[in-house]
Protein backbone atom coordinates (compact mmCIF):
# COMPACT_ATOMS: atom_id res chain seq x y z
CA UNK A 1 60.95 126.02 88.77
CA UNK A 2 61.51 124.73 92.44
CA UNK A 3 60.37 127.74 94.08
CA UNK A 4 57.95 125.90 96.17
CA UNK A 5 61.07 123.95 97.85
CA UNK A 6 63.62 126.95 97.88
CA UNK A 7 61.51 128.96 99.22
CA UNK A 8 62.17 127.03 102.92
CA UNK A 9 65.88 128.11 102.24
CA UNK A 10 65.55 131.25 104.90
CA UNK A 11 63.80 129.39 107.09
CA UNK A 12 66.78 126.40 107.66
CA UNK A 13 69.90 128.48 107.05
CA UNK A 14 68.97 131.37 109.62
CA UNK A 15 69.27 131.00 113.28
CA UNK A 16 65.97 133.06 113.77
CA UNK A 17 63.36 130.84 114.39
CA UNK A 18 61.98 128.92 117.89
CA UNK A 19 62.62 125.35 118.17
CA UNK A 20 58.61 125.33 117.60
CA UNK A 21 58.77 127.55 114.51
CA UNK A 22 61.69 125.71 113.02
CA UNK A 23 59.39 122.17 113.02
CA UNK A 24 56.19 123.64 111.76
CA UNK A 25 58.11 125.04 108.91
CA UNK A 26 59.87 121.58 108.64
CA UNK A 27 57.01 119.46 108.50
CA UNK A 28 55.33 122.01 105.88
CA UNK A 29 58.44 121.22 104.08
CA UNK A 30 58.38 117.40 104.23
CA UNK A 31 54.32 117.62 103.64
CA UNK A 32 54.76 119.96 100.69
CA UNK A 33 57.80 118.10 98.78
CA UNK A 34 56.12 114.83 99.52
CA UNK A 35 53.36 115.87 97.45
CA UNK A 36 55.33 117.66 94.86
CA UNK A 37 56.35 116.43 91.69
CA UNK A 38 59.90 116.48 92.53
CA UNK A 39 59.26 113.49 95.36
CA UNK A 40 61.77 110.26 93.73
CA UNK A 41 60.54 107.36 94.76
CA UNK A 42 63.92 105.48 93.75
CA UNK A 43 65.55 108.43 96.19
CA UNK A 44 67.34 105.82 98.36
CA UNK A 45 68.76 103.60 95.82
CA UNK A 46 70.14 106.59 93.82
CA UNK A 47 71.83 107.72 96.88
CA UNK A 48 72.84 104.28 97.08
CA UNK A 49 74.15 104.16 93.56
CA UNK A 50 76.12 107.83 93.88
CA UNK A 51 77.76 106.56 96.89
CA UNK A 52 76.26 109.37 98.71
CA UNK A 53 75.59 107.31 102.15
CA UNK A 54 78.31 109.71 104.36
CA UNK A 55 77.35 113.32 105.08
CA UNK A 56 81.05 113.83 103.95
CA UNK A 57 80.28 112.33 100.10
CA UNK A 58 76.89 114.35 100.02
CA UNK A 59 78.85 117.39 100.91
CA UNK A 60 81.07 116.96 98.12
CA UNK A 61 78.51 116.29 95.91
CA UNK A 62 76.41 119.02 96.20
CA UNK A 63 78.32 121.49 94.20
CA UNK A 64 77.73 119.50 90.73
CA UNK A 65 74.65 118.57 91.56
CA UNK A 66 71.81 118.05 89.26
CA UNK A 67 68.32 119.29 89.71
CA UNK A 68 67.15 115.53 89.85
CA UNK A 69 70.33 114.51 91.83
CA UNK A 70 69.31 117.62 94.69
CA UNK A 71 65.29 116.55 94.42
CA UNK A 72 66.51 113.09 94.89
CA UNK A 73 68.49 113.58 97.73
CA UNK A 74 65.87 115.71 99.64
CA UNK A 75 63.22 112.12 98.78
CA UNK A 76 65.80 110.64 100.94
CA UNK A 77 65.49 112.62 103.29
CA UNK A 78 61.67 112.97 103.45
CA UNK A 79 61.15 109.09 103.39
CA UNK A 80 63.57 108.73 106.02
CA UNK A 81 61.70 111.26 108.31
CA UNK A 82 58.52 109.38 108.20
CA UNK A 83 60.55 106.61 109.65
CA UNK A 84 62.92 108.33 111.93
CA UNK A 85 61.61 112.22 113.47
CA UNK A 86 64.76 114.53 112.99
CA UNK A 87 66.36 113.48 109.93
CA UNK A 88 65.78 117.06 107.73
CA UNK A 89 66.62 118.98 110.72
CA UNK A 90 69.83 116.93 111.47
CA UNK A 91 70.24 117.49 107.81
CA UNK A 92 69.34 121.39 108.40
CA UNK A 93 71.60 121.46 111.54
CA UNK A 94 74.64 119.51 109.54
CA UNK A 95 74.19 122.48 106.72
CA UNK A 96 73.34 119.79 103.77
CA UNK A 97 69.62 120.83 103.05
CA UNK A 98 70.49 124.43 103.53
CA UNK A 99 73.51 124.10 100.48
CA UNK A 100 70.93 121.55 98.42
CA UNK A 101 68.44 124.19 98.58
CA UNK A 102 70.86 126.53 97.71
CA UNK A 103 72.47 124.50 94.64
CA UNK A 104 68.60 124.18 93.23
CA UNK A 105 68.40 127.99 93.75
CA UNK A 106 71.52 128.46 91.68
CA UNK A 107 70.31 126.00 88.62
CA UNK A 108 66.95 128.07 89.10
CA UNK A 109 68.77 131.07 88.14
């Protein structure tokens, strides 16, 4: 069902890529799920309302996860990259998108 989105899970959890390659792929990403029909636009205040604001509660969280919650949280990140370049890959970098992706995978399957 999200095969579109977990499809970018190589891409960020592999340490293959150019610094180049690694932000075309990224902003395919963002352009892609922005346009999907898994973009939440109430992203930030369900993050809000989880308590999810420290990488160290989103961590946590990931393993129970929801489809909506992990779709949700990646909104969040999207609408904060159009404000603030380097968001998803400090998300990438910190390991979070990488496990979200990988959570979706799992309820996927």
């Amino acid at each position: 069902m999200h095969e579109n989105i977990t499809k970018y899970l190589d891409f960020f959890s592999k340490n293959t890529l150019s610094k180049e390659e690694l932000q075309e792929q990224i902003n395919l990403f963002v352009r892609g799920f922005s346009q999907s029909e898994f973009m939440n636009p109430e992203a930030m205040d369900i993050m809000g309302m989880r308590g999810w604001a420290t990488r160290s509660a989103l961590q946590n969280a990931i393993p129970t996860m929801s489809a909506e919650d992990a779709c949700a949280c990646i909104s969040a990140f999207v609408v904060q990259e159009s404000f603030f370049q380097g968001i998803v890959l400090d998300q990438i970098q910190q390991g979070i998108l990488p496990r979200i992706l990988e959570r979706l995978k799992e309820l996927d399957g």
